[in-house]
N, C-alpha and C. Protein backbone atom coordinates (compact mmCIF):
# COMPACT_ATOMS: atom_id res chain seq x y z
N UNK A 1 -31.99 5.53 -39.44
CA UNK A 1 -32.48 5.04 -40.70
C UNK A 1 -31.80 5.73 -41.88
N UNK A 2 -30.75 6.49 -41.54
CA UNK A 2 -30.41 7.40 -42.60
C UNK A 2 -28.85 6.35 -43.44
N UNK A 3 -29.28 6.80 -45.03
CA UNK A 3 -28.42 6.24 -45.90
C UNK A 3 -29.24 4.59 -46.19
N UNK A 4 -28.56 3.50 -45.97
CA UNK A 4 -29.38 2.37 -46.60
C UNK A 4 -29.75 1.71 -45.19
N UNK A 5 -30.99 0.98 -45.97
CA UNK A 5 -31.92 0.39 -44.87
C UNK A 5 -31.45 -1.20 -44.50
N UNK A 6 -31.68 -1.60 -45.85
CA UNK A 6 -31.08 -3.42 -46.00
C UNK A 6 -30.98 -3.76 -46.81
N UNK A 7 -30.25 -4.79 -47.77
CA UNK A 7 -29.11 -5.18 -48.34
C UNK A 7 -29.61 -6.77 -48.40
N UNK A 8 -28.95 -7.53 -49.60
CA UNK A 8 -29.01 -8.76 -49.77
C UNK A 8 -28.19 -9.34 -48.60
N UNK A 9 -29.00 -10.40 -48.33
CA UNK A 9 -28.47 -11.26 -47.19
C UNK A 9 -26.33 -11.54 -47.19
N UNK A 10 -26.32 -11.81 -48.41
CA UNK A 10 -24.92 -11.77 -48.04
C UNK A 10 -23.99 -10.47 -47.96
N UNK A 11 -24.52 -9.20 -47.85
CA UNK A 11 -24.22 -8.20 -47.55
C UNK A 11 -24.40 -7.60 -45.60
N UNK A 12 -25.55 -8.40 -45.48
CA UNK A 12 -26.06 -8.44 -43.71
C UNK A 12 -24.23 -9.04 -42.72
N UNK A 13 -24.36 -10.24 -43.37
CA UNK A 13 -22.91 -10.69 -42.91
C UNK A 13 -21.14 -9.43 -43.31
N UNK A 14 -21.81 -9.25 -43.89
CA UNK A 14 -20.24 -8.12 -44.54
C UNK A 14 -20.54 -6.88 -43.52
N UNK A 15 -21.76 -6.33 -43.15
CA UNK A 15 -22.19 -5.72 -41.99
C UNK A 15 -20.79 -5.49 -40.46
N UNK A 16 -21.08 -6.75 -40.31
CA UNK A 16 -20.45 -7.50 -39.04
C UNK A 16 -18.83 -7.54 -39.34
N UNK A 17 -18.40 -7.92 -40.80
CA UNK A 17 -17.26 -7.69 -41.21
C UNK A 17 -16.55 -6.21 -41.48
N UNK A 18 -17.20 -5.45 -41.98
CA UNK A 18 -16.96 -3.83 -41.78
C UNK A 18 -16.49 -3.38 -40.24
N UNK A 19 -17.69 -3.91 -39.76
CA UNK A 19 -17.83 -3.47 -38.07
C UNK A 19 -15.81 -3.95 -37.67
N UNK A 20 -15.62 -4.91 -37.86
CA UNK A 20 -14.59 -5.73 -37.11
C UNK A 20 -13.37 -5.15 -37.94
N UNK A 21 -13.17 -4.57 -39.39
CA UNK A 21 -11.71 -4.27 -39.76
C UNK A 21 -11.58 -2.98 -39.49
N UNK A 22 -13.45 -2.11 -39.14
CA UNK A 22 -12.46 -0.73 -38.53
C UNK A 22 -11.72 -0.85 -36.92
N UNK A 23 -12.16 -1.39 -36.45
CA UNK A 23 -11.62 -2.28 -35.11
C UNK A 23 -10.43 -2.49 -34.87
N UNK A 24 -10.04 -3.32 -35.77
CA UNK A 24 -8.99 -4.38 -35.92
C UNK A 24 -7.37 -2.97 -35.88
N UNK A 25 -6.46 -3.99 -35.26
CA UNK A 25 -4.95 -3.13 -35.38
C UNK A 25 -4.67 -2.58 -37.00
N UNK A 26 -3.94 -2.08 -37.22
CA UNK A 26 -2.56 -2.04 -38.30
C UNK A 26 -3.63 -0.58 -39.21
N UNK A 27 -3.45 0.43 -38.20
CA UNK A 27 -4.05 2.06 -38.34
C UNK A 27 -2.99 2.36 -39.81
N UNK A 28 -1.97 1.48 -39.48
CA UNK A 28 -0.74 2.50 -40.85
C UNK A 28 -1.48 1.76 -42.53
N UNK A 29 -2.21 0.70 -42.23
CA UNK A 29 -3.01 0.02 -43.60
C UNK A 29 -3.98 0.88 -44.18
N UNK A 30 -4.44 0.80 -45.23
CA UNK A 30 -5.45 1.62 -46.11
C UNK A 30 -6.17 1.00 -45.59
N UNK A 31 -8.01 1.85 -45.61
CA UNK A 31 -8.99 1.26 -45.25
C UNK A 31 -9.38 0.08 -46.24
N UNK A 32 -9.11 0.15 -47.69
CA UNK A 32 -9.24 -1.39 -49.03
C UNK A 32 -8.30 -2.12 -48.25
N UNK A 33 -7.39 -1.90 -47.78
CA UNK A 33 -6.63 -3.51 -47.17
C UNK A 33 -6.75 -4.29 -46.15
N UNK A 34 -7.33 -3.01 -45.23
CA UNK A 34 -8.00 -3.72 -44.18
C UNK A 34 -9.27 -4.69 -44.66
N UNK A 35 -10.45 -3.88 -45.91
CA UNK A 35 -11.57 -4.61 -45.82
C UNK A 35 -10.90 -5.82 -46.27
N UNK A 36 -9.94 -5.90 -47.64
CA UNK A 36 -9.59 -6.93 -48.25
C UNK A 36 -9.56 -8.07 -46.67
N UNK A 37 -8.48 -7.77 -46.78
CA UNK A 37 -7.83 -8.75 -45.42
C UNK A 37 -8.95 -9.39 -44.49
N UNK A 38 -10.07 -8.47 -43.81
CA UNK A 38 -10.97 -8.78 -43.29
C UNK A 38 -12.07 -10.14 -44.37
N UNK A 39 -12.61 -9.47 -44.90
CA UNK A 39 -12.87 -10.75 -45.82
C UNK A 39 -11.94 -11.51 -46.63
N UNK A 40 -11.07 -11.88 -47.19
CA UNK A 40 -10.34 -12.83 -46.99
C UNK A 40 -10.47 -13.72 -45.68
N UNK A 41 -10.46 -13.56 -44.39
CA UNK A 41 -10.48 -14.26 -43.04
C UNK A 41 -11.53 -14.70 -42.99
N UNK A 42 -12.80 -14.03 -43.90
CA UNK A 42 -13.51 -14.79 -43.57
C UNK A 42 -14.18 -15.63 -44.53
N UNK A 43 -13.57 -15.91 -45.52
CA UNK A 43 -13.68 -16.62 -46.79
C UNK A 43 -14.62 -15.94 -48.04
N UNK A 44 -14.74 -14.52 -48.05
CA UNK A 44 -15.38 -13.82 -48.91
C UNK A 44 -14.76 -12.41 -49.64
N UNK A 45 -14.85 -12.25 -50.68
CA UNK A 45 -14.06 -11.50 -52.13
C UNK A 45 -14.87 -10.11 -51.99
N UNK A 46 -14.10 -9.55 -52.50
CA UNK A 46 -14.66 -8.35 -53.06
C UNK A 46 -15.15 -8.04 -54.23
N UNK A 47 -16.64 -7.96 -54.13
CA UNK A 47 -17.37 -8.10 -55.71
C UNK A 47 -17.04 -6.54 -55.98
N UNK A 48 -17.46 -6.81 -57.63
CA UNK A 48 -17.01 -5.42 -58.17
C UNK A 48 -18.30 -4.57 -58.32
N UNK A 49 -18.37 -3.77 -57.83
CA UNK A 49 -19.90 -2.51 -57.80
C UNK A 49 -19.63 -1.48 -58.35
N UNK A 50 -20.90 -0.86 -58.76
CA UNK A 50 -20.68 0.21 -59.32
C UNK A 50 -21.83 1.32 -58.78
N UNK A 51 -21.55 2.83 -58.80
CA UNK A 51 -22.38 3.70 -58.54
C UNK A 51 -23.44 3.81 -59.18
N UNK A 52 -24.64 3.63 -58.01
CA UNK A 52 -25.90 4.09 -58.68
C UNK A 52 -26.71 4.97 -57.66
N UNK A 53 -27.09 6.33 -57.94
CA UNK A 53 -27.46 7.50 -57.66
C UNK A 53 -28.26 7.91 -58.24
N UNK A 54 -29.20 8.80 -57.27
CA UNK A 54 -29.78 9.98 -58.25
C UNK A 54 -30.64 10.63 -57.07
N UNK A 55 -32.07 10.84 -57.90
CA UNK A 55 -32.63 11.86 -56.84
C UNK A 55 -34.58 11.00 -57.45
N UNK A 56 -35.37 11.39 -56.44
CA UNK A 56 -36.59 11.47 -56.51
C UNK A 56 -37.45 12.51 -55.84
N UNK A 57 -38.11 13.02 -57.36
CA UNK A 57 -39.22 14.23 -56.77
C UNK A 57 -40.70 13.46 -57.15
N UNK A 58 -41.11 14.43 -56.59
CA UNK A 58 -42.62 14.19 -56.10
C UNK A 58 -43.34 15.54 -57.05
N UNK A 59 -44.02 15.33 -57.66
CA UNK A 59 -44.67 16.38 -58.64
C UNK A 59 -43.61 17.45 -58.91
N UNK A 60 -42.23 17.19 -59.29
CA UNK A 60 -41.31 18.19 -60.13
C UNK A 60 -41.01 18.44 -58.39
N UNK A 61 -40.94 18.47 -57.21
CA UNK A 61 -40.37 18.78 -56.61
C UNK A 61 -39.35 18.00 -55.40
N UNK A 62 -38.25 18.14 -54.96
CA UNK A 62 -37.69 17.08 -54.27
C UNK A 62 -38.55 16.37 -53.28
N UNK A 63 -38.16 14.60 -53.32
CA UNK A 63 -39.58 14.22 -52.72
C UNK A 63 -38.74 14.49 -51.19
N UNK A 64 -40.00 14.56 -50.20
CA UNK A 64 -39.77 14.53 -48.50
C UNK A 64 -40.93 14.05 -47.74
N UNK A 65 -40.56 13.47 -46.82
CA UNK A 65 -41.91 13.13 -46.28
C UNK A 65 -43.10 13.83 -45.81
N UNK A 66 -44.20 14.01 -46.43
CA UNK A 66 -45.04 15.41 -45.90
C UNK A 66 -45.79 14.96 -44.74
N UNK A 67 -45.77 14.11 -44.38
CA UNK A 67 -46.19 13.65 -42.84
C UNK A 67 -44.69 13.50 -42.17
N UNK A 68 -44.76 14.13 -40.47
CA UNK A 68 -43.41 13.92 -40.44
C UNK A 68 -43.23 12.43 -39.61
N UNK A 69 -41.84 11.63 -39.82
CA UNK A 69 -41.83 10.23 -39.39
C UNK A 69 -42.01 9.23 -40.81
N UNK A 70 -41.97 10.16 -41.56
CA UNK A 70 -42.27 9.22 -42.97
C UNK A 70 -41.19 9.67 -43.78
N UNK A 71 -40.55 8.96 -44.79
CA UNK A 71 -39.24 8.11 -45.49
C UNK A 71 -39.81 7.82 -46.62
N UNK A 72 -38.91 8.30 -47.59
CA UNK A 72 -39.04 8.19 -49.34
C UNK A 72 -37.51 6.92 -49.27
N UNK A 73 -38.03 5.84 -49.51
CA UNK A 73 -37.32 4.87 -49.55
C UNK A 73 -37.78 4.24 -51.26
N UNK A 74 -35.77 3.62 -51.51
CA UNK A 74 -35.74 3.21 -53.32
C UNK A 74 -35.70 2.01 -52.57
N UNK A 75 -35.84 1.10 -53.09
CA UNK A 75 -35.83 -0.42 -53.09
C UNK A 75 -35.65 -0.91 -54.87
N UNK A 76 -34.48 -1.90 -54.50
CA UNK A 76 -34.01 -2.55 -56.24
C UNK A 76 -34.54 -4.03 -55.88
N UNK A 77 -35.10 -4.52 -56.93
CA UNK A 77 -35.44 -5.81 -57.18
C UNK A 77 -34.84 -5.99 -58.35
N UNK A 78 -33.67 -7.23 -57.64
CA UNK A 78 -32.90 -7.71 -58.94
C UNK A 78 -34.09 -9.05 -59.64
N UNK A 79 -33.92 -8.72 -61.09
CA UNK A 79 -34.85 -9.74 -61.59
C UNK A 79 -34.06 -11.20 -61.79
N UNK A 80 -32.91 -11.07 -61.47
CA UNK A 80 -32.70 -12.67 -61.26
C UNK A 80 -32.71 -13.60 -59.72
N UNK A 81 -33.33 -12.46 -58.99
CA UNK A 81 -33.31 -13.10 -57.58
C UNK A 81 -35.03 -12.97 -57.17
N UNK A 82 -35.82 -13.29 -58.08
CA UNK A 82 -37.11 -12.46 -57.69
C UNK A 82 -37.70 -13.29 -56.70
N UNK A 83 -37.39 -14.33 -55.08
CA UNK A 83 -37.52 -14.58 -54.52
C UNK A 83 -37.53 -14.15 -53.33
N UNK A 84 -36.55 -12.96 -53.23
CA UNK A 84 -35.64 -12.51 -52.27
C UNK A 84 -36.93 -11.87 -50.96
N UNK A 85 -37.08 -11.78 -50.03
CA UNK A 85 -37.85 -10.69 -49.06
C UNK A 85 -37.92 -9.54 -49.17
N UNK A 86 -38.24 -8.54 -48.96
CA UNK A 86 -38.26 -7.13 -49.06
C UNK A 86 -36.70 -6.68 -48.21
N UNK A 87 -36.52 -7.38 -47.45
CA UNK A 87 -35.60 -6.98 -45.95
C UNK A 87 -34.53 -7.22 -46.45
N UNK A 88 -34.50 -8.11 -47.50
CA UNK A 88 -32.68 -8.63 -48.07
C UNK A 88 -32.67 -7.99 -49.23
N UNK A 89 -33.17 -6.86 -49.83
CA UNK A 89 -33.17 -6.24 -51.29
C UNK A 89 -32.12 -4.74 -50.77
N UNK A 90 -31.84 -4.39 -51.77
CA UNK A 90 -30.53 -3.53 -51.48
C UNK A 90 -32.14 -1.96 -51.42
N UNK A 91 -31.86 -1.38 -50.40
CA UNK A 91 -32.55 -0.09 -50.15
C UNK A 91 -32.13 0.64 -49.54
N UNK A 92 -32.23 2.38 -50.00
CA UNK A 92 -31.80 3.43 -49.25
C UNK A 92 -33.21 4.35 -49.15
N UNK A 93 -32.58 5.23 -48.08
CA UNK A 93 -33.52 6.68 -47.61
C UNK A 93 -33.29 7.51 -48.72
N UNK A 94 -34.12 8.15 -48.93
CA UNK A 94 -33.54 9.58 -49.76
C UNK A 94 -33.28 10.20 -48.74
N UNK A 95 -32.79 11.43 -49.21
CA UNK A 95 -32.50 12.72 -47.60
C UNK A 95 -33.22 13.71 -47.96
N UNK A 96 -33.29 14.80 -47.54
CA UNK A 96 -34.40 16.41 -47.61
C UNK A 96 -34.23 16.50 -49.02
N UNK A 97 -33.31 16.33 -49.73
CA UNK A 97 -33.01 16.93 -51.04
C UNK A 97 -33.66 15.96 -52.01
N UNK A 98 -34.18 14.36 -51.88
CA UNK A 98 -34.34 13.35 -52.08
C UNK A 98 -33.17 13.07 -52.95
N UNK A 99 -32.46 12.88 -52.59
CA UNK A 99 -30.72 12.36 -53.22
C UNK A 99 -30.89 10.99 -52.47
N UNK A 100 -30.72 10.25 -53.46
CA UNK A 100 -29.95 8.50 -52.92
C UNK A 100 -28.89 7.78 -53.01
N UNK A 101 -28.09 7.56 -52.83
CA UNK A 101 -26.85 6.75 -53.02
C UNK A 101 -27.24 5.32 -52.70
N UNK A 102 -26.64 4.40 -53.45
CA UNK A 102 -26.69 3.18 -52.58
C UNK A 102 -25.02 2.65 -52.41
N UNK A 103 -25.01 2.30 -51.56
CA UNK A 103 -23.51 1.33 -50.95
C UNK A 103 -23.18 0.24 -50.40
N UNK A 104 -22.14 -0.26 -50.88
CA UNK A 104 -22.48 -2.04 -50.73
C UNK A 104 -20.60 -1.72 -49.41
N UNK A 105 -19.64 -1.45 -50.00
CA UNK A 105 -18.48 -1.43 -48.74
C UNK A 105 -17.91 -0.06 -48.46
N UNK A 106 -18.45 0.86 -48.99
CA UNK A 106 -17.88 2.62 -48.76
C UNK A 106 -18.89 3.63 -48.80
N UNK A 107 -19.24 4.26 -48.26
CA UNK A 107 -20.01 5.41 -48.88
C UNK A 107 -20.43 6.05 -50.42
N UNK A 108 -21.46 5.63 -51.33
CA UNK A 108 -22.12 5.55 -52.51
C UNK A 108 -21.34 4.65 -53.26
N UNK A 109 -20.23 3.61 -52.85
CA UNK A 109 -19.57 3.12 -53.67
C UNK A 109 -20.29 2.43 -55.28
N UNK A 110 -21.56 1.93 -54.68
CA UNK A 110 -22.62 1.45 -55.41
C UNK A 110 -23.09 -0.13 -55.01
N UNK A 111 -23.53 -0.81 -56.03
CA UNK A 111 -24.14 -2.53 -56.06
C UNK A 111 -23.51 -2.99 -56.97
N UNK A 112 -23.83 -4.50 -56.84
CA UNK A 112 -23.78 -5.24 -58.27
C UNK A 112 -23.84 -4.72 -59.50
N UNK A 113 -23.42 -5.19 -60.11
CA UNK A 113 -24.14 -5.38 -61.24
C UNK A 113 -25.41 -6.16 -61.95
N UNK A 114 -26.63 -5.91 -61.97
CA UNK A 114 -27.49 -6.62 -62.45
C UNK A 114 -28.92 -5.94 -63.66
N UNK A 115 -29.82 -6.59 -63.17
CA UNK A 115 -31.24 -5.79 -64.24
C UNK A 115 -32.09 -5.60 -62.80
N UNK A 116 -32.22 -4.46 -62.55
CA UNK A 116 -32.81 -3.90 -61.65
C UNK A 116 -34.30 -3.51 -61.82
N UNK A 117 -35.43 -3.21 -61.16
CA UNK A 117 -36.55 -2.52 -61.09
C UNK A 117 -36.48 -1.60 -60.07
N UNK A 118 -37.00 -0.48 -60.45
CA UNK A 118 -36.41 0.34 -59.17
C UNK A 118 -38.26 0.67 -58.25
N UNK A 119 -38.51 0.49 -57.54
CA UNK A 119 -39.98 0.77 -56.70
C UNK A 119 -39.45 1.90 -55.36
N UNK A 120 -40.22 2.39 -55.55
CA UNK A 120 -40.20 3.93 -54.56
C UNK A 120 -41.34 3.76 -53.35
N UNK A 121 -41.48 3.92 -52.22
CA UNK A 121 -42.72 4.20 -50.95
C UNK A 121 -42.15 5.59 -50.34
N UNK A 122 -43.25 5.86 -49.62
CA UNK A 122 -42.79 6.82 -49.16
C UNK A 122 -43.53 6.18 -47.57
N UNK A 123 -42.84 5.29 -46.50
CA UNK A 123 -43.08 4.70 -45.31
C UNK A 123 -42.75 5.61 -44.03
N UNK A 124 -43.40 5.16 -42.43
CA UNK A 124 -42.94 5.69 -41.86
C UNK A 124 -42.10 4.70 -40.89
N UNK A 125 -40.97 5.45 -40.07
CA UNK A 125 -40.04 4.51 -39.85
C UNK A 125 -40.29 4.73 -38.30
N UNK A 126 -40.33 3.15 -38.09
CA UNK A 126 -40.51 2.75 -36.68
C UNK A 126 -39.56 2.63 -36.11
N UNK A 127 -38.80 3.29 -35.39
CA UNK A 127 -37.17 3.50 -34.85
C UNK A 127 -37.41 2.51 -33.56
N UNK A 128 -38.17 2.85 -32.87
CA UNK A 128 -38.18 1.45 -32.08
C UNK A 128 -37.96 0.44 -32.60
N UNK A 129 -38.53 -0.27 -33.47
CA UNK A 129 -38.27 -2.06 -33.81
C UNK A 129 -37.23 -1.87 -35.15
N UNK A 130 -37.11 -1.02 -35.41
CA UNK A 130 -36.45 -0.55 -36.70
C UNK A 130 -36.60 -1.37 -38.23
N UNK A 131 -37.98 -0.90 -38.47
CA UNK A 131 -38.45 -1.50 -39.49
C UNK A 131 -39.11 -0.03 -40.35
N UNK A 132 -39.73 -0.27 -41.21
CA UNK A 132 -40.51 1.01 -41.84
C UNK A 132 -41.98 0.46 -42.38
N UNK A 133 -43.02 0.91 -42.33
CA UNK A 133 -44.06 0.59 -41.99
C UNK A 133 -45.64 1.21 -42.86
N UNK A 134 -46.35 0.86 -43.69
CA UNK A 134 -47.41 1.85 -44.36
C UNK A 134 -48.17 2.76 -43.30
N UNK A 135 -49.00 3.26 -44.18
CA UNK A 135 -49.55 3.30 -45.55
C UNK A 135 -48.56 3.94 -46.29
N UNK A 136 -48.10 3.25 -47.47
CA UNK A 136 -47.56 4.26 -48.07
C UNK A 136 -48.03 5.73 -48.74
N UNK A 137 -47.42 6.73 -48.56
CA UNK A 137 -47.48 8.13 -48.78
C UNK A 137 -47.50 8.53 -50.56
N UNK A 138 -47.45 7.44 -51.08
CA UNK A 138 -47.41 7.82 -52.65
C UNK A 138 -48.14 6.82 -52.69
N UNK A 139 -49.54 6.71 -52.37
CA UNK A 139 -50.37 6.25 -53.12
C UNK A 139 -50.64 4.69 -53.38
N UNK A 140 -49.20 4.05 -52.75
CA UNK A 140 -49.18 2.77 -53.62
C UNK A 140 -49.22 2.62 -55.64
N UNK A 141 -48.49 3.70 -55.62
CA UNK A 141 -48.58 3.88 -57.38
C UNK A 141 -47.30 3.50 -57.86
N UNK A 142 -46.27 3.78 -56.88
CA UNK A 142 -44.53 3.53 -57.21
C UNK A 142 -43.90 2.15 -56.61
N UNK A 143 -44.64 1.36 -55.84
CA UNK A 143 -44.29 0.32 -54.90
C UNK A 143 -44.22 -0.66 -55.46
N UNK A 144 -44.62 -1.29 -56.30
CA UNK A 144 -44.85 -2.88 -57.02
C UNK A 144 -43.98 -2.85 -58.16
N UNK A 145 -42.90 -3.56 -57.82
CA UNK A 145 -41.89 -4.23 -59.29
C UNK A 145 -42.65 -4.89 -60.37
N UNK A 146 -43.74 -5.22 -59.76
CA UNK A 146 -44.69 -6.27 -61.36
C UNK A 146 -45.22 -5.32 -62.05
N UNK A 147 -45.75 -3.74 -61.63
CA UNK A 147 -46.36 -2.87 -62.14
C UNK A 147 -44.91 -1.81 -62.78
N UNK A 148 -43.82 -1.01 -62.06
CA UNK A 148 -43.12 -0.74 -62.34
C UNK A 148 -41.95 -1.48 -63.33
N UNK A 149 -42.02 -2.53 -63.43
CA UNK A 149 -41.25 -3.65 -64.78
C UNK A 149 -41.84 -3.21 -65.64
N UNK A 150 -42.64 -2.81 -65.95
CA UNK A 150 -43.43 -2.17 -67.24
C UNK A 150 -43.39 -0.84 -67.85
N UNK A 151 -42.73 -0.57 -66.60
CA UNK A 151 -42.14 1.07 -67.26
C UNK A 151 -40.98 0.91 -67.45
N UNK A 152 -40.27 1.35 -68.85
CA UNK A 152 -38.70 1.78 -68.76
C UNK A 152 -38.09 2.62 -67.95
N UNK A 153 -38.99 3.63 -67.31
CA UNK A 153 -38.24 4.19 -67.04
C UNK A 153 -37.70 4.10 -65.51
N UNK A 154 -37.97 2.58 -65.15
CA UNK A 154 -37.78 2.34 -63.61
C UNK A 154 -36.83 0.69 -63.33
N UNK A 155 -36.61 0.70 -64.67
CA UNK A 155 -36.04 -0.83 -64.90
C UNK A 155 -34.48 -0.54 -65.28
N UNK A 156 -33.57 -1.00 -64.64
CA UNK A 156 -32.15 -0.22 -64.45
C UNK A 156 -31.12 -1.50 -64.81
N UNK A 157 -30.63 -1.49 -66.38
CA UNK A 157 -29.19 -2.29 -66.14
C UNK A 157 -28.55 -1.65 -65.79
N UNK A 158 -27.47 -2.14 -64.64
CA UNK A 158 -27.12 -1.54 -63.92
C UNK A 158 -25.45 -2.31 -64.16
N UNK A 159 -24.73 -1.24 -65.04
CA UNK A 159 -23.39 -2.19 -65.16
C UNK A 159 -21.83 -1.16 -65.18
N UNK A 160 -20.79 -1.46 -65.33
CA UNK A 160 -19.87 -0.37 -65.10
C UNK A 160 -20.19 0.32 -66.38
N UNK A 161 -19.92 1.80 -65.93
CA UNK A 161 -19.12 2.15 -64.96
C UNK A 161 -20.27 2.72 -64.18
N UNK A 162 -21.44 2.38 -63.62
CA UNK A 162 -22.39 3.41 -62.62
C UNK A 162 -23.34 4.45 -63.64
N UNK A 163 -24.11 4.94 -62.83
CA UNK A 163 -24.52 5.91 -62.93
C UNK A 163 -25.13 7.03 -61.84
N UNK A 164 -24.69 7.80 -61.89
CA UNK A 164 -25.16 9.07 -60.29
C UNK A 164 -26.36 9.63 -60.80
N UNK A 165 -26.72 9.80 -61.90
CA UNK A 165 -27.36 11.09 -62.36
C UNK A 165 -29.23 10.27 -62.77
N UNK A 166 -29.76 9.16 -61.97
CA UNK A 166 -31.16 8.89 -62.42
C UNK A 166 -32.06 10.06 -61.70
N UNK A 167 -33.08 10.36 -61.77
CA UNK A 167 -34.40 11.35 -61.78
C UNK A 167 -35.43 10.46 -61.72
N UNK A 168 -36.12 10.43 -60.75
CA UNK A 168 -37.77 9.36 -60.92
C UNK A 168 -38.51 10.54 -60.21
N UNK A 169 -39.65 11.11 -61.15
CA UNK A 169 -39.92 11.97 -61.38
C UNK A 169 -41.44 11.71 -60.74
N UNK A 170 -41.87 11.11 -60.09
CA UNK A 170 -43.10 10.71 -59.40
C UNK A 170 -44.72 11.75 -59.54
N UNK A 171 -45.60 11.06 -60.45
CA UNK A 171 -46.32 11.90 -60.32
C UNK A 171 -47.67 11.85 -59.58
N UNK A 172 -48.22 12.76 -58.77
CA UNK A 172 -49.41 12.35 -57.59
C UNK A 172 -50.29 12.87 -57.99
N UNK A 173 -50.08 14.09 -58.35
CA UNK A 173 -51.78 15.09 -58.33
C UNK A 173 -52.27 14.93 -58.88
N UNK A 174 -53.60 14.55 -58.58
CA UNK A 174 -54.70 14.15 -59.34
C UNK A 174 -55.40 12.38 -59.53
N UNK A 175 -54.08 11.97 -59.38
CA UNK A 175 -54.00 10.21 -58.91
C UNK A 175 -55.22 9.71 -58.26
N UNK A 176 -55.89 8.97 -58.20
CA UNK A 176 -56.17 8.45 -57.27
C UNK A 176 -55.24 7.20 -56.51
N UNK A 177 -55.75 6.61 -55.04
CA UNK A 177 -54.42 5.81 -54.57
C UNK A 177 -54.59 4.61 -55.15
N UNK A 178 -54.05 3.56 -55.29
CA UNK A 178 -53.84 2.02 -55.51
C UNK A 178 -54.56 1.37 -54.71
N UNK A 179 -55.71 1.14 -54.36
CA UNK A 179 -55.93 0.59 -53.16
C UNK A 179 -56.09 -0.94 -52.62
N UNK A 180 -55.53 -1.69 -53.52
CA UNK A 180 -55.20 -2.84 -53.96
C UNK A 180 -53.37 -3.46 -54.49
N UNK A 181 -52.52 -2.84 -53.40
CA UNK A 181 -51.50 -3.28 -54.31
C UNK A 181 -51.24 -4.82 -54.14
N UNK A 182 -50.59 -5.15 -55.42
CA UNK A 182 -49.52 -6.32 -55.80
C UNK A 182 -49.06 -6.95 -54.26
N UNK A 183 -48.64 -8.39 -55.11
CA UNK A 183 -48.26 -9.27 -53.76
C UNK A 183 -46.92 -9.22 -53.32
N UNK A 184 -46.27 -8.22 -54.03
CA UNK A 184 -44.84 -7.76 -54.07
C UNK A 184 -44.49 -6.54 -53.50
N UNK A 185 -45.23 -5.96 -53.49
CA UNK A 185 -45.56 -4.57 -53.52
C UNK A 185 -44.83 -4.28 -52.15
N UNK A 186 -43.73 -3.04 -51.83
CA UNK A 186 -43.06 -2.31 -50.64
C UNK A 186 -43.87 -1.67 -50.42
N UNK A 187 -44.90 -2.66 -48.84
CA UNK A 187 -45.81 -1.08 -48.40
C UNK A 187 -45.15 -1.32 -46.84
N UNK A 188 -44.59 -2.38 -46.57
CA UNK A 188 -43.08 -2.27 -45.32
C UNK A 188 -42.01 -2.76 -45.22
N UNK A 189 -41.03 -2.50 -44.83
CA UNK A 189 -39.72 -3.14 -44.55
C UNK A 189 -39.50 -3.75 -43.74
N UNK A 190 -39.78 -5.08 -43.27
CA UNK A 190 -40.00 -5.48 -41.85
C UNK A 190 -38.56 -6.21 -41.39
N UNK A 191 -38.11 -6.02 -39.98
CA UNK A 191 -36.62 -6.68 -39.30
C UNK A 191 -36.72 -7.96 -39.50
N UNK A 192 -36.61 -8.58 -40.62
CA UNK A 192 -36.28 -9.72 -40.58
C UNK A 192 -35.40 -11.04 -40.88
């Protein structure tokens, strides 16, 4: 489960295309010419992305899962696709440090460009069926794009050149939980 979880559907297919140009002959090619070449064959471009990074703590401190088996997962809801499933939205793990990268064809290369909402869970991940799964661990306070669209400080144009350096600064103590979330709301990631 480590690094990103799942990705817009036409990224699922580029999956399968990655898989096949590290594969593929001609070792003396750059790894960009291979991907090029690889999509090209298969009738798809290379969109232009940009880095988006940062970190999430949990009351001023790096978030981690305090149950163990549980995952501080970002999930972006682009607001011009607000149809999309939970399973086809671009999402990563944080790691111990809660650092996130997201990557669409390289390691943190980044996403699209779009108007993002950014929603945070903290799930546990079912490695068997490989999905991630509630209650969420924050409360249900960070999970809902209809509730988080309302904060600036979770709503992300997201355009060149990137940005590495966001902070979502999550606050719990004292909270009570959500116990009612939104019909939108990341309380799982299901294989679908």
């Amino acid at each position: 489960m480590a690094g990103r979880l799942r990705s817009v559907s036409s990224d699922l297919a580029l999956c399968g295309v990655l898989g096949c140009f590290l594969l593929a002959a001609g070792c003396n090619k750059s790894s960009d010419q291979r991907l090029d070449e690889e999509l090209s064959r298969t009738g798809q471009s290379k969109r232009s992305v940009f880095p988006l990074a940062g970190k999430v703590l949990v009351d001023g401190q790096p978030a981690q899962g305090a149950t163990p088996g549980q995952k501080i997962i970002v999930v972006l809801f682009n607001r011009a696709q607000p149809n999309l499933r939970v399973s086809q939205r671009p999402a990563v793990q944080c790691n111990e440090r809660g650092e996130f990268s997201f990557s669409t064809y390289g390691s943190g290369d980044g996403i699209d460009p779009g108007e993002y909402v950014v929603v945070i869970a903290q799930l546990f991940a079912n490695k068997e069926h490989d999905f991630c799964e509630g209650p969420d661990g924050l409360k249900n306070l960070y999970n809902d794009p209809d509730k988080n669209g309302k904060i600036p400080e979770f709503t992300i144009n997201h355009a060149s050149p990137g940005k590495t350096d966001y902070i979502f600064d999550l606050k719990l103590a004292g909270k009570d939980p959500d116990s009612t979330p939104g019909p939108r709301a990341v309380t799982e990631i299901p294989n679908d």
